[in-house]
C-alpha atoms as a PDB file:
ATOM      1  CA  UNK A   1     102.110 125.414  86.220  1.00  0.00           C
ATOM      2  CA  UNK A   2     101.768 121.446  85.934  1.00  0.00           C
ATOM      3  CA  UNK A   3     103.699 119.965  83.691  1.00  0.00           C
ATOM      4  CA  UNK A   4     102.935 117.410  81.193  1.00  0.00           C
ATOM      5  CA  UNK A   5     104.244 113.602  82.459  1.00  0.00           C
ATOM      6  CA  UNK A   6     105.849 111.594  79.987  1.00  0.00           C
ATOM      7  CA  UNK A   7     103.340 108.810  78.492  1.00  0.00           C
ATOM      8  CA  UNK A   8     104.764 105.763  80.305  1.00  0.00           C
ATOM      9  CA  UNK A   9     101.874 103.433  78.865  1.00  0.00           C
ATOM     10  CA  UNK A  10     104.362 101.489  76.742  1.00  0.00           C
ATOM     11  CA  UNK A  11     106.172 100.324  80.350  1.00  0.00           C
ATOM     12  CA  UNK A  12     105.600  96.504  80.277  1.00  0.00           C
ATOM     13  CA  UNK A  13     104.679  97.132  84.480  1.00  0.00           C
ATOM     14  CA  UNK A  14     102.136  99.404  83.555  1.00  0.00           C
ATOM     15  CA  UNK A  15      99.733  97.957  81.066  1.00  0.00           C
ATOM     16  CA  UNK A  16      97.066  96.336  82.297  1.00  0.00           C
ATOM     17  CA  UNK A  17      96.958  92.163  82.749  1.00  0.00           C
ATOM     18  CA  UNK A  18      94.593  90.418  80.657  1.00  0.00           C
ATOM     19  CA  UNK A  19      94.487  87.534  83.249  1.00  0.00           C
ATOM     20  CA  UNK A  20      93.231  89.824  86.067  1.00  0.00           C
ATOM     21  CA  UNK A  21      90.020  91.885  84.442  1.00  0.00           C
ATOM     22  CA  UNK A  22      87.944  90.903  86.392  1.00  0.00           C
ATOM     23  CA  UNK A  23      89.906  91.247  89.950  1.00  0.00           C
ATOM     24  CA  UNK A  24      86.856  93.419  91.626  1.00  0.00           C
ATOM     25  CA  UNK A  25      84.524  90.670  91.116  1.00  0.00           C
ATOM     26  CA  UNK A  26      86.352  87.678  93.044  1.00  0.00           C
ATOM     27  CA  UNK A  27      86.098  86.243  96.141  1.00  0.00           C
ATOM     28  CA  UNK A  28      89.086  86.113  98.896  1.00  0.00           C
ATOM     29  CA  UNK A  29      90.151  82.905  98.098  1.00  0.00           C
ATOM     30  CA  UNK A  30      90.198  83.458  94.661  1.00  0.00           C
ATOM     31  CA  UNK A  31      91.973  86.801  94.754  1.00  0.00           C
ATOM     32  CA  UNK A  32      94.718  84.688  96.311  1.00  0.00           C
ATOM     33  CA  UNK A  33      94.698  82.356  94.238  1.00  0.00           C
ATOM     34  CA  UNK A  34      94.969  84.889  91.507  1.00  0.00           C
ATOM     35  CA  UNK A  35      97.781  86.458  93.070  1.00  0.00           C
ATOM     36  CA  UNK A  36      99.406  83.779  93.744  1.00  0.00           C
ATOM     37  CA  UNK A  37      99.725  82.158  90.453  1.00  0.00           C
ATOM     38  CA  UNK A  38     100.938  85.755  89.235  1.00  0.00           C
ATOM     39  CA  UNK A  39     103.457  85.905  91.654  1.00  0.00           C
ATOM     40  CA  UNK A  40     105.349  83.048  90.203  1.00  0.00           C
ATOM     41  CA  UNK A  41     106.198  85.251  87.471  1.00  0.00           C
ATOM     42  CA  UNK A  42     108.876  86.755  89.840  1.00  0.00           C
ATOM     43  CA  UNK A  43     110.708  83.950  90.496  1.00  0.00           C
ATOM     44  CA  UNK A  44     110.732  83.076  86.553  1.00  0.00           C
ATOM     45  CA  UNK A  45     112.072  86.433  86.235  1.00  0.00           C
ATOM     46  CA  UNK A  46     115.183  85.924  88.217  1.00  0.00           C
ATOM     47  CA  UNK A  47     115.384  82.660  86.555  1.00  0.00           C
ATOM     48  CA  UNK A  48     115.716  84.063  83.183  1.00  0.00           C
ATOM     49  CA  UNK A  49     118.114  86.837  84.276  1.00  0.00           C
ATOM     50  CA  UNK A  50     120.189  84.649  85.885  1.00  0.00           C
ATOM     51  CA  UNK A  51     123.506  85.349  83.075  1.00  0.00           C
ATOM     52  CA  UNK A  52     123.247  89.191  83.421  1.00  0.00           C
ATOM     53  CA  UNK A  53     122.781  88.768  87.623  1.00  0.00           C
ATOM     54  CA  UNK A  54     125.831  86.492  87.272  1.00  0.00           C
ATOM     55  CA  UNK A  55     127.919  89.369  85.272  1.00  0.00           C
ATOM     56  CA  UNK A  56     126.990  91.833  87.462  1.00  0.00           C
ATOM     57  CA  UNK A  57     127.969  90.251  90.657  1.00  0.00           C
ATOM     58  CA  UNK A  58     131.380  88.991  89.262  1.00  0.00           C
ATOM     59  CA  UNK A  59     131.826  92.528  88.421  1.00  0.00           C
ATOM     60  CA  UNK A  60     131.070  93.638  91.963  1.00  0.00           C
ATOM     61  CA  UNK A  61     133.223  91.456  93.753  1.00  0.00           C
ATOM     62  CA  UNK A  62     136.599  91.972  93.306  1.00  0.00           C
ATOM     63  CA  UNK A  63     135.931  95.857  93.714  1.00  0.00           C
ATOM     64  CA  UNK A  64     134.107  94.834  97.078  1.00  0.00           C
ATOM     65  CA  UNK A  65     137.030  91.851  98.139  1.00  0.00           C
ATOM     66  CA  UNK A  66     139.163  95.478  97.575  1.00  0.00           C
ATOM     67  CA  UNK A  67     137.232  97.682 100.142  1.00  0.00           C
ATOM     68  CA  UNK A  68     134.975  98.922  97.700  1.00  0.00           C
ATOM     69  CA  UNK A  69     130.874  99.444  98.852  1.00  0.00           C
ATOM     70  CA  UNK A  70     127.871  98.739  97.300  1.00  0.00           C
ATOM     71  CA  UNK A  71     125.360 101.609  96.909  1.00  0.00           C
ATOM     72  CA  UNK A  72     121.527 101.101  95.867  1.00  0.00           C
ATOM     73  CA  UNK A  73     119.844 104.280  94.725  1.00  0.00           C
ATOM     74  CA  UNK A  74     115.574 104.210  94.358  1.00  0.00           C
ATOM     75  CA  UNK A  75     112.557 105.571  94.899  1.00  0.00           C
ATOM     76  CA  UNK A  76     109.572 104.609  96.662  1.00  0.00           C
ATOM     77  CA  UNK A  77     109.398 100.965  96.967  1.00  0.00           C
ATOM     78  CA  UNK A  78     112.317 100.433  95.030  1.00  0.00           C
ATOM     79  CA  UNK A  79     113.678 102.679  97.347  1.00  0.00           C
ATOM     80  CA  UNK A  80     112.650 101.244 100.240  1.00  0.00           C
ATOM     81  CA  UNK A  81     113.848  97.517  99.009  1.00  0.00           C
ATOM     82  CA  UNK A  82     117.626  98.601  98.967  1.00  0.00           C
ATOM     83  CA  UNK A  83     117.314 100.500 101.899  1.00  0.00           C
ATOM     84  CA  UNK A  84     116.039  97.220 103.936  1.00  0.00           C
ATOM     85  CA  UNK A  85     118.598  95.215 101.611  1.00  0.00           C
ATOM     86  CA  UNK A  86     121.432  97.413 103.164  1.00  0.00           C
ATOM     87  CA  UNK A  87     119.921  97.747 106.796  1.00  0.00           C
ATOM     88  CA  UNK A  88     119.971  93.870 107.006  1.00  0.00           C
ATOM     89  CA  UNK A  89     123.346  93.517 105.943  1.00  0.00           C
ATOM     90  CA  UNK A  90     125.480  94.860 109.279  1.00  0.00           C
ATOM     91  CA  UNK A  91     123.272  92.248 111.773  1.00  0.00           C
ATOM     92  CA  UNK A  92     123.384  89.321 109.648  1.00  0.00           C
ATOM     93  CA  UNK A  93     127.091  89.122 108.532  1.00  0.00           C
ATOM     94  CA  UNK A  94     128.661  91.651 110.581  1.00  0.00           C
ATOM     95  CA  UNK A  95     129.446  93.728 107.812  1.00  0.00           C
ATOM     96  CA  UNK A  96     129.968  98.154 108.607  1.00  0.00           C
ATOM     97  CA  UNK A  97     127.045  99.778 108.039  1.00  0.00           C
ATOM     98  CA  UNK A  98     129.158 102.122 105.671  1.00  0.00           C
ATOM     99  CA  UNK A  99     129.893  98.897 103.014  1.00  0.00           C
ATOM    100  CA  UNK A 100     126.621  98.588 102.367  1.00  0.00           C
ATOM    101  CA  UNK A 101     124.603 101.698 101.774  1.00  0.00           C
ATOM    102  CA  UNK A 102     120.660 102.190 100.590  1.00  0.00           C
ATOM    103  CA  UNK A 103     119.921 105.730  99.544  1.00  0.00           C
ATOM    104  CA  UNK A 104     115.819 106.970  98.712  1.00  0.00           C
ATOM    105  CA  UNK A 105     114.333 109.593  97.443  1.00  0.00           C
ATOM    106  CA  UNK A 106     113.108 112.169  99.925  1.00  0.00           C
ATOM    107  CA  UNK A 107     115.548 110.760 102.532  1.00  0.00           C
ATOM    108  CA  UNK A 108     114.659 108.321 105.776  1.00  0.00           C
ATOM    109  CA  UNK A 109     111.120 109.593 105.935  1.00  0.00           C
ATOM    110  CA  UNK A 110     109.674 108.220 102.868  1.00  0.00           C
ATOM    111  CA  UNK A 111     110.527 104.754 104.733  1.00  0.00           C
ATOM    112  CA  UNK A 112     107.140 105.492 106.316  1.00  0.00           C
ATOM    113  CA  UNK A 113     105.504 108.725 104.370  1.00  0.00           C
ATOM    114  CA  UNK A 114     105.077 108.137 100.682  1.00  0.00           C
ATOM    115  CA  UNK A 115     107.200 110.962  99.014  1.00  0.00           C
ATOM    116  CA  UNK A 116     106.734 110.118  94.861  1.00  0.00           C
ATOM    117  CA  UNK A 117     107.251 113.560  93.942  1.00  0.00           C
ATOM    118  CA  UNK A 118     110.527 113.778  94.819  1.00  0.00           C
ATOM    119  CA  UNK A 119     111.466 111.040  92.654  1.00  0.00           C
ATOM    120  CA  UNK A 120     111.450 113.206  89.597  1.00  0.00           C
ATOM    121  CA  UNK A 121     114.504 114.632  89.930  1.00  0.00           C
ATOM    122  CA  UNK A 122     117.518 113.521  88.478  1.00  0.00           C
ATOM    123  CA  UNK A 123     120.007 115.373  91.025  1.00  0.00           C
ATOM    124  CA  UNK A 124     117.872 114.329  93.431  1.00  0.00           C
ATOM    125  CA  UNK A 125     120.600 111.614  95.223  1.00  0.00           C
ATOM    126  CA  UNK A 126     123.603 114.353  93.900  1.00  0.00           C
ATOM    127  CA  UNK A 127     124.253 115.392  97.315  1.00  0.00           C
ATOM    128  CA  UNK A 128     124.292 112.668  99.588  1.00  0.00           C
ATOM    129  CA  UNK A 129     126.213 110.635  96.438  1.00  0.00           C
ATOM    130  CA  UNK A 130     128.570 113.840  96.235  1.00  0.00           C
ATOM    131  CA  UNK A 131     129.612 113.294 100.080  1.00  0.00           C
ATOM    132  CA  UNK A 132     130.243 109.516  99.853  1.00  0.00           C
ATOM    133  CA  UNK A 133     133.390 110.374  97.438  1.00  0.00           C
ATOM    134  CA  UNK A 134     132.609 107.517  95.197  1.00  0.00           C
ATOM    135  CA  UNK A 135     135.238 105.931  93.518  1.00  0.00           C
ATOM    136  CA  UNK A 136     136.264 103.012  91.320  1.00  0.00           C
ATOM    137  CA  UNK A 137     135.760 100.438  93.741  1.00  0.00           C
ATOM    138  CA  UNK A 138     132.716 101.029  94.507  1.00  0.00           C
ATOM    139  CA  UNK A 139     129.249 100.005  92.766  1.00  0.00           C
ATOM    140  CA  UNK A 140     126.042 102.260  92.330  1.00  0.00           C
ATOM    141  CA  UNK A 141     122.677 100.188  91.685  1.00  0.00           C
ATOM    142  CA  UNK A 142     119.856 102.305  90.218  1.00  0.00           C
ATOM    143  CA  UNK A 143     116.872 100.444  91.113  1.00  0.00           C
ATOM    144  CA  UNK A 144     113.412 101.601  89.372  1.00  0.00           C
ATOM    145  CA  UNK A 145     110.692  98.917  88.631  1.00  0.00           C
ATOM    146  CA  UNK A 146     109.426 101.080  84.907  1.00  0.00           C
ATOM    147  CA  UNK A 147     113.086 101.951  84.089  1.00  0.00           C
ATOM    148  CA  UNK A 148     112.465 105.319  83.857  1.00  0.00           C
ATOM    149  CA  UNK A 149     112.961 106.868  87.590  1.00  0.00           C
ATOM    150  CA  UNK A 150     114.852 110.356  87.028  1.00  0.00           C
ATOM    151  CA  UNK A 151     116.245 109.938  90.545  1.00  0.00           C
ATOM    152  CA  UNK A 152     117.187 106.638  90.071  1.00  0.00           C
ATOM    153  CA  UNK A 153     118.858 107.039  86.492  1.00  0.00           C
ATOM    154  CA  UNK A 154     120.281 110.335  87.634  1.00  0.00           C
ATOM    155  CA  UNK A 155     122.932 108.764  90.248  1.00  0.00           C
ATOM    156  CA  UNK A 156     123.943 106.855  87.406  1.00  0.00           C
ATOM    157  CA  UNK A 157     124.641 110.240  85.209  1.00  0.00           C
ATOM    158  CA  UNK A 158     126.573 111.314  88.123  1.00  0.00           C
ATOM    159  CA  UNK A 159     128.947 108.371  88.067  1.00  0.00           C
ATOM    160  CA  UNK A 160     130.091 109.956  84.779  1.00  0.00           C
ATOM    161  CA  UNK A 161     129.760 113.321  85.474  1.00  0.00           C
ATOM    162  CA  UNK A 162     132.770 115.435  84.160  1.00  0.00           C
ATOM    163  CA  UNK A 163     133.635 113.136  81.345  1.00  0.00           C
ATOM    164  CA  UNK A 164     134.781 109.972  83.429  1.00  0.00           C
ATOM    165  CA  UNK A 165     135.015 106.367  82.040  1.00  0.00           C
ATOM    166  CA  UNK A 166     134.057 102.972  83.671  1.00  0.00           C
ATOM    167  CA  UNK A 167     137.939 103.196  84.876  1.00  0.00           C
ATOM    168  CA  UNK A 168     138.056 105.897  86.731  1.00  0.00           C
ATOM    169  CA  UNK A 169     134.243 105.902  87.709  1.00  0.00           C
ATOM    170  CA  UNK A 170     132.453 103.572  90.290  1.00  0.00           C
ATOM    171  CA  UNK A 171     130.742 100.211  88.497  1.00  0.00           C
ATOM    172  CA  UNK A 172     127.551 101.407  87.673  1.00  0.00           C
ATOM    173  CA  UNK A 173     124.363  99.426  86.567  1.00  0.00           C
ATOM    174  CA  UNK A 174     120.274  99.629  86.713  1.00  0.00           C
ATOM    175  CA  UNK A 175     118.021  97.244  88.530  1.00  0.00           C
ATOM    176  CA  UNK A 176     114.371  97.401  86.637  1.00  0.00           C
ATOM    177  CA  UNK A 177     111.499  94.863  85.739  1.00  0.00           C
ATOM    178  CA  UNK A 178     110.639  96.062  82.204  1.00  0.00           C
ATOM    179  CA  UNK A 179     113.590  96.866  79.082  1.00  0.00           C
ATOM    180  CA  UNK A 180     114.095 100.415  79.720  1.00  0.00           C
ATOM    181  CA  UNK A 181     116.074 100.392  75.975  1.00  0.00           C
ATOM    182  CA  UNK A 182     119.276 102.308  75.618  1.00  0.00           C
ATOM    183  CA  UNK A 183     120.048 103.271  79.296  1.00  0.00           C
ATOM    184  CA  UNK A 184     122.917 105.976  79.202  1.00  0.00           C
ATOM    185  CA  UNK A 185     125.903 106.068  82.215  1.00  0.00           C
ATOM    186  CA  UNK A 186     125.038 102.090  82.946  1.00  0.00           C
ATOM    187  CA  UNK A 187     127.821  98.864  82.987  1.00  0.00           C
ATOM    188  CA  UNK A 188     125.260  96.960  83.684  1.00  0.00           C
ATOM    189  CA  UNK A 189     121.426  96.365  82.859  1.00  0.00           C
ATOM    190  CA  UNK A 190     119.527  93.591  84.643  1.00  0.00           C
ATOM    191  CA  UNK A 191     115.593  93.300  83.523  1.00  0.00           C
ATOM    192  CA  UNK A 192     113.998  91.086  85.688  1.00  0.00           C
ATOM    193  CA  UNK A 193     110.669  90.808  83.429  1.00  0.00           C
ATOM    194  CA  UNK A 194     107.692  90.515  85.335  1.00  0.00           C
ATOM    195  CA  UNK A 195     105.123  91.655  83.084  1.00  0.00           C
ATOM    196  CA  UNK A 196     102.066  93.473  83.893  1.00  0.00           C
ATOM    197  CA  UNK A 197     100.885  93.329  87.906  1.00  0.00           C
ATOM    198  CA  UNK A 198      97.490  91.552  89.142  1.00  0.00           C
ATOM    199  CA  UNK A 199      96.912  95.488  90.020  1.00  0.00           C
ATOM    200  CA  UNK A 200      97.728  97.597  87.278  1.00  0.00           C
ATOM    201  CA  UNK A 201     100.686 100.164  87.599  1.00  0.00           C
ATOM    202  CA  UNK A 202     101.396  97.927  91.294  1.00  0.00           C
ATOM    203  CA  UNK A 203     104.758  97.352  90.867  1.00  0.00           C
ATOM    204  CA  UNK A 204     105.352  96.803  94.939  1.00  0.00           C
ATOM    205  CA  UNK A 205     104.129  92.939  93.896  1.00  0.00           C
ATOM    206  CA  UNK A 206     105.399  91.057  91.086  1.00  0.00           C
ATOM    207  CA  UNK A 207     108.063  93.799  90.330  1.00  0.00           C
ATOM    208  CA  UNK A 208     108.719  94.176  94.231  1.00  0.00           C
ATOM    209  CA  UNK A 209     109.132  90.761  94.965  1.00  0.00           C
ATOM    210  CA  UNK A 210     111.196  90.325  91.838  1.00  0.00           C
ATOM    211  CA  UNK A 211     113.655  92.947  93.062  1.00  0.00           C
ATOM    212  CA  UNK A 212     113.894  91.625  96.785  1.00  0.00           C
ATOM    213  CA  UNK A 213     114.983  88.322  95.282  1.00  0.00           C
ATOM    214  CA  UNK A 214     117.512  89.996  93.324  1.00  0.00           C
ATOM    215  CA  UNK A 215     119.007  92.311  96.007  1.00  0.00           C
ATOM    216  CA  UNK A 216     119.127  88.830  98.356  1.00  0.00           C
ATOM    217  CA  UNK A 217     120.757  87.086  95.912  1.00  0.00           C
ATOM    218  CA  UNK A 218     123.550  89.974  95.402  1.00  0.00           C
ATOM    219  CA  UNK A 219     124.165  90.936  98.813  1.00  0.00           C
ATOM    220  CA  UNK A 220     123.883  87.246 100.273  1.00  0.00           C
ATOM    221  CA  UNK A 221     126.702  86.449  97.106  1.00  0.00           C
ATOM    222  CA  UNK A 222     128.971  88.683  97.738  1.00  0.00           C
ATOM    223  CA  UNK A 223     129.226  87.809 101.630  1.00  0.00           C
ATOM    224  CA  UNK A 224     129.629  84.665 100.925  1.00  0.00           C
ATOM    225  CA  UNK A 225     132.649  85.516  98.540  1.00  0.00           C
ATOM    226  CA  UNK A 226     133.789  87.409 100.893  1.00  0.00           C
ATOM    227  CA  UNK A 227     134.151  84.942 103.462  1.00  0.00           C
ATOM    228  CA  UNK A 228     131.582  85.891 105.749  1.00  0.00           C
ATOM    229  CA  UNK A 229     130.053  82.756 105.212  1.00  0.00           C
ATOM    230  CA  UNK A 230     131.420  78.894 106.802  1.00  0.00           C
ATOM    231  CA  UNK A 231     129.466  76.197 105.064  1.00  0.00           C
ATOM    232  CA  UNK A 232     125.980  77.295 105.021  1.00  0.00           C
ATOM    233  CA  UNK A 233     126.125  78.908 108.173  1.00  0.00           C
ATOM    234  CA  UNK A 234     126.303  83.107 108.981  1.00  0.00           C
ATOM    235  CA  UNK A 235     129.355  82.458 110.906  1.00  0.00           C
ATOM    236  CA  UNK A 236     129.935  86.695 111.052  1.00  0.00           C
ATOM    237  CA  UNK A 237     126.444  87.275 112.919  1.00  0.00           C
ATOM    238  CA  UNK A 238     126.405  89.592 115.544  1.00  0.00           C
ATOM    239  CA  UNK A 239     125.018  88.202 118.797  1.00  0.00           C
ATOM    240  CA  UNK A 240     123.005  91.575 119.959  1.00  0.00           C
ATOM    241  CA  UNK A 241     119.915  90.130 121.294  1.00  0.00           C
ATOM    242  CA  UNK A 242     118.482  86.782 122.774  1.00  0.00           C
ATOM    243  CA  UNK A 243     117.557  85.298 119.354  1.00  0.00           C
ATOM    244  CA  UNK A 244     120.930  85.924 117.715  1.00  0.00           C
ATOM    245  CA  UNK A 245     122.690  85.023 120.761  1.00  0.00           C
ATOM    246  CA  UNK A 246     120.675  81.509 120.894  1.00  0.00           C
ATOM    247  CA  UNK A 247     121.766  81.459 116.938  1.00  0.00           C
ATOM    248  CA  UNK A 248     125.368  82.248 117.729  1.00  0.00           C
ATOM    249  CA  UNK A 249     125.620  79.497 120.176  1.00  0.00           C
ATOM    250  CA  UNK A 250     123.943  76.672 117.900  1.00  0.00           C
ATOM    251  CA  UNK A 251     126.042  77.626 114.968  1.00  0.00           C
ATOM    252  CA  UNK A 252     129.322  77.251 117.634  1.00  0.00           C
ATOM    253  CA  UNK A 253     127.599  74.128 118.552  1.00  0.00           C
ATOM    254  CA  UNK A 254     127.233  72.819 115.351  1.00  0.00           C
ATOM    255  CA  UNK A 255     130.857  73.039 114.404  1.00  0.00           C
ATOM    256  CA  UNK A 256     132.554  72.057 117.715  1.00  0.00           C
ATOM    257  CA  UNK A 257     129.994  69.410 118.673  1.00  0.00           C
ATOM    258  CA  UNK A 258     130.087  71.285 122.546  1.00  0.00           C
ATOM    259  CA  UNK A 259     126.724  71.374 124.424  1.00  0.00           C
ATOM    260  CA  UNK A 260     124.256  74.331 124.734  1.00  0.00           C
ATOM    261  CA  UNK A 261     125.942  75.407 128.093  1.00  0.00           C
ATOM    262  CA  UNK A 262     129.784  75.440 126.923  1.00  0.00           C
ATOM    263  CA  UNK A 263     128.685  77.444 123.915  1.00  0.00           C
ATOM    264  CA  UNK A 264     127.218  80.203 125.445  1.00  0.00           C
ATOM    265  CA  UNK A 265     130.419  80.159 128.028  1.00  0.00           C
ATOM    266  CA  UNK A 266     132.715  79.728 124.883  1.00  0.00           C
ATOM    267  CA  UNK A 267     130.828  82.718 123.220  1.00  0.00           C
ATOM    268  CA  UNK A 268     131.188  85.202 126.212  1.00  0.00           C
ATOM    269  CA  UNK A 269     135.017  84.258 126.228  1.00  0.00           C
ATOM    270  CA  UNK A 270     135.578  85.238 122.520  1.00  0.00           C
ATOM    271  CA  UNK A 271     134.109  88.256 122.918  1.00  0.00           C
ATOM    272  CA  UNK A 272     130.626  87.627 121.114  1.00  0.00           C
ATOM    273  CA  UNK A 273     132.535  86.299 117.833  1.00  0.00           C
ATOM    274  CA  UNK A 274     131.246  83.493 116.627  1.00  0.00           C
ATOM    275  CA  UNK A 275     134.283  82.206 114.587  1.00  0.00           C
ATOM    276  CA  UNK A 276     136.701  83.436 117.659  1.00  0.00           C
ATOM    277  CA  UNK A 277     135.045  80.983 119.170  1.00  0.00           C
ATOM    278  CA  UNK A 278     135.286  78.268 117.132  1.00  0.00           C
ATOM    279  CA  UNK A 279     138.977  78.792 116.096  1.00  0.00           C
ATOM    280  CA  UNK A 280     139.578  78.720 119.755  1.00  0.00           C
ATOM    281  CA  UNK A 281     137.590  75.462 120.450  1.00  0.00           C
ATOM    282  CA  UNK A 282     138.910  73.464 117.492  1.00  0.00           C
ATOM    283  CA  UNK A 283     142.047  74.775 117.602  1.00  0.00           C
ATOM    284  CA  UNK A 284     143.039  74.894 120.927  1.00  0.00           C
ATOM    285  CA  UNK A 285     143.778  78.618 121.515  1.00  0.00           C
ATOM    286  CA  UNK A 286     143.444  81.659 123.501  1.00  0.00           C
ATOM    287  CA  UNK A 287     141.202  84.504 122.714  1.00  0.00           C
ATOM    288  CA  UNK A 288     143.881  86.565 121.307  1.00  0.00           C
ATOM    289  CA  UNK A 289     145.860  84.110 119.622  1.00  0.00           C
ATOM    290  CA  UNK A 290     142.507  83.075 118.029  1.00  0.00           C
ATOM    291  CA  UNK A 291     141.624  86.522 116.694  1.00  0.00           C
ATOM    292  CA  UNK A 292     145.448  86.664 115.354  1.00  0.00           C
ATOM    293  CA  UNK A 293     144.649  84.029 113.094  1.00  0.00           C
ATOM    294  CA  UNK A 294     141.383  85.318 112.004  1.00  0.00           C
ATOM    295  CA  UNK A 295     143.114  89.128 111.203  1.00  0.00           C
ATOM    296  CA  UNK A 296     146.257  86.664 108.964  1.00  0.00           C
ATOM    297  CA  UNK A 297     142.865  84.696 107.309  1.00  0.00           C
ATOM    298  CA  UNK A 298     141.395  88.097 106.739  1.00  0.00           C
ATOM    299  CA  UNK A 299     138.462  87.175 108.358  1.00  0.00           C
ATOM    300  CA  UNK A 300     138.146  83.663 106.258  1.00  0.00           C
ATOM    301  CA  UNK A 301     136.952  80.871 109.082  1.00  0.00           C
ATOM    302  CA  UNK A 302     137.958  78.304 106.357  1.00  0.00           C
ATOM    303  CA  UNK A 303     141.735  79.784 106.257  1.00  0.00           C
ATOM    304  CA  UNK A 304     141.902  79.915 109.729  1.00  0.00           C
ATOM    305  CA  UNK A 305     141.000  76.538 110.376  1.00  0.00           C
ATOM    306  CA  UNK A 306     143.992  75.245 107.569  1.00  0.00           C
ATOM    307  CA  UNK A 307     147.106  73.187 109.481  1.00  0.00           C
END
């Protein structure tokens, strides 16, 4: 027997935009134009949110600095954004693949097969939550465009399951693009609003792009704080193919002022560690002296680098 849906018509990303009535009738160049103007609404968003995002990632960070991970929980595209968020995560900076952590509804396959229905249910992420033993150190990011995602707002119920407290629960919090109101089980709230999409109900554009900015700006923040970052440079990148390699060896370049040649040399000799290399360059020291000094910096090139 089908079940009545809830009436989501009030959702801010699902009324229809008066600027876009008449989208069937335009020509390519002015559809993008059309949805290109629109799409500045997402960086405005993030703009406006900018206090909350702030709160939220100072919240984060000393529970990450600790060991703690950071866990995004969606559906569909929101789904899909904090899976790519945490997939990136491990190549750029070098970071475990277990620190960072995207979870979807319906599991890997809706990466590439649309799965919506599975989205209604609020244990839906229960299990695979259930054998990550959260706990307070770590942070669980609902992500749902409308707010209303049962799946989503579900892995933030089971943060507080059994009667537990922000203090002896992981940080908890809700991604969305339009005010969800009251949101139960949540630290946090961060409504990055968008307004209505160029295609009604769309929310993989404004709202999408709105919440890949956001999960950039977390993940990217944190690393930083965490001293994966030297100056502007990805100092923790992992040199696993012929572009990252070529990366690896200007960023050694860059900071040692050694040619092309003696950086690639100097990069096989530390192992494929960037900042092995440079400790050992500017510092004059053997691999495993080098890598000493990183493990007493815990990891911080800055640190190691101190007289």
């Amino acid at each position: 027997m089908n079940v009545t849906p809830p009436d989501r018509s009030h959702v801010s990303t699902e009324k229809r935009n008066p600027r876009t009535m008449n989208l069937h009738t335009l020509g390519v160049g002015e559809i993008i134009e059309t949805i290109n103007r629109e799409d500045r609404d997402s960086v405005q968003a993030l703009k406006r949110a900018r206090p909350r995002l702030t709160r939220l990632i100072e919240a984060i960070e000393p529970r990450f600095l600790a060991g703690g991970r950071l866990i995004y929980v969606g559906a569909g595209t929101s789904g899909r954004l904090g899976v790519l968020d945490a997939c990136e995560a491990p190549p750029t900076f070098c970071v475990p693949p277990d620190r960072i952590i995207g979870l979807i509804a319906g599991g890997d396959a809706s990466l590439r097969k649309s799965s919506e229905g599975l989205e209604d249910d609020p244990r839906g992420a229960w299990t695979e939550l259930e054998s990550l033993a959260l706990n307070p150190n770590d942070s669980v990011i609902a992500i749902a465009a409308g707010g209303t995602t049962p799946y989503a707002l579900g892995a933030l119920a089971y943060c507080r399951r059994d009667g537990r407290t922000a203090e002896d629960a992981p940080l908890t919090a809700l991604l969305t693009c339009a005010d969800p109101g009251v949101v139960e089980h949540a630290d946090h709230v961060l409504v990055l609003k968008t307004g209505p999409e160029v295609l009604t109900g769309s929310t993989r554009m404004k709202a999408g792009t709105a919440t890949k900015l956001a999960l950039n700006t977390i993940s990217t923040t944190l690393m930083v704080r965490s001293g994966r970052v030297y100056q502007n440079l990805m100092v923790d990148v992992r040199a696993t193919n012929a572009k990252l390699r070529d990366r690896a060896a200007r960023i050694i370049a860059t900071l040692t002022g050694l040619d092309r040649e003696a950086c690639l040399a100097l990069l096989d000799e530390a192992g494929g560690s960037v900042k092995v290399a440079v400790v050992m360059r500017l510092l004059g020291l053997a691999r495993p002296e080098a890598e000493a000094r990183l493990d007493k910096a815990r990891g911080r090139l800055d640190s190691a680098l101190q007289a």
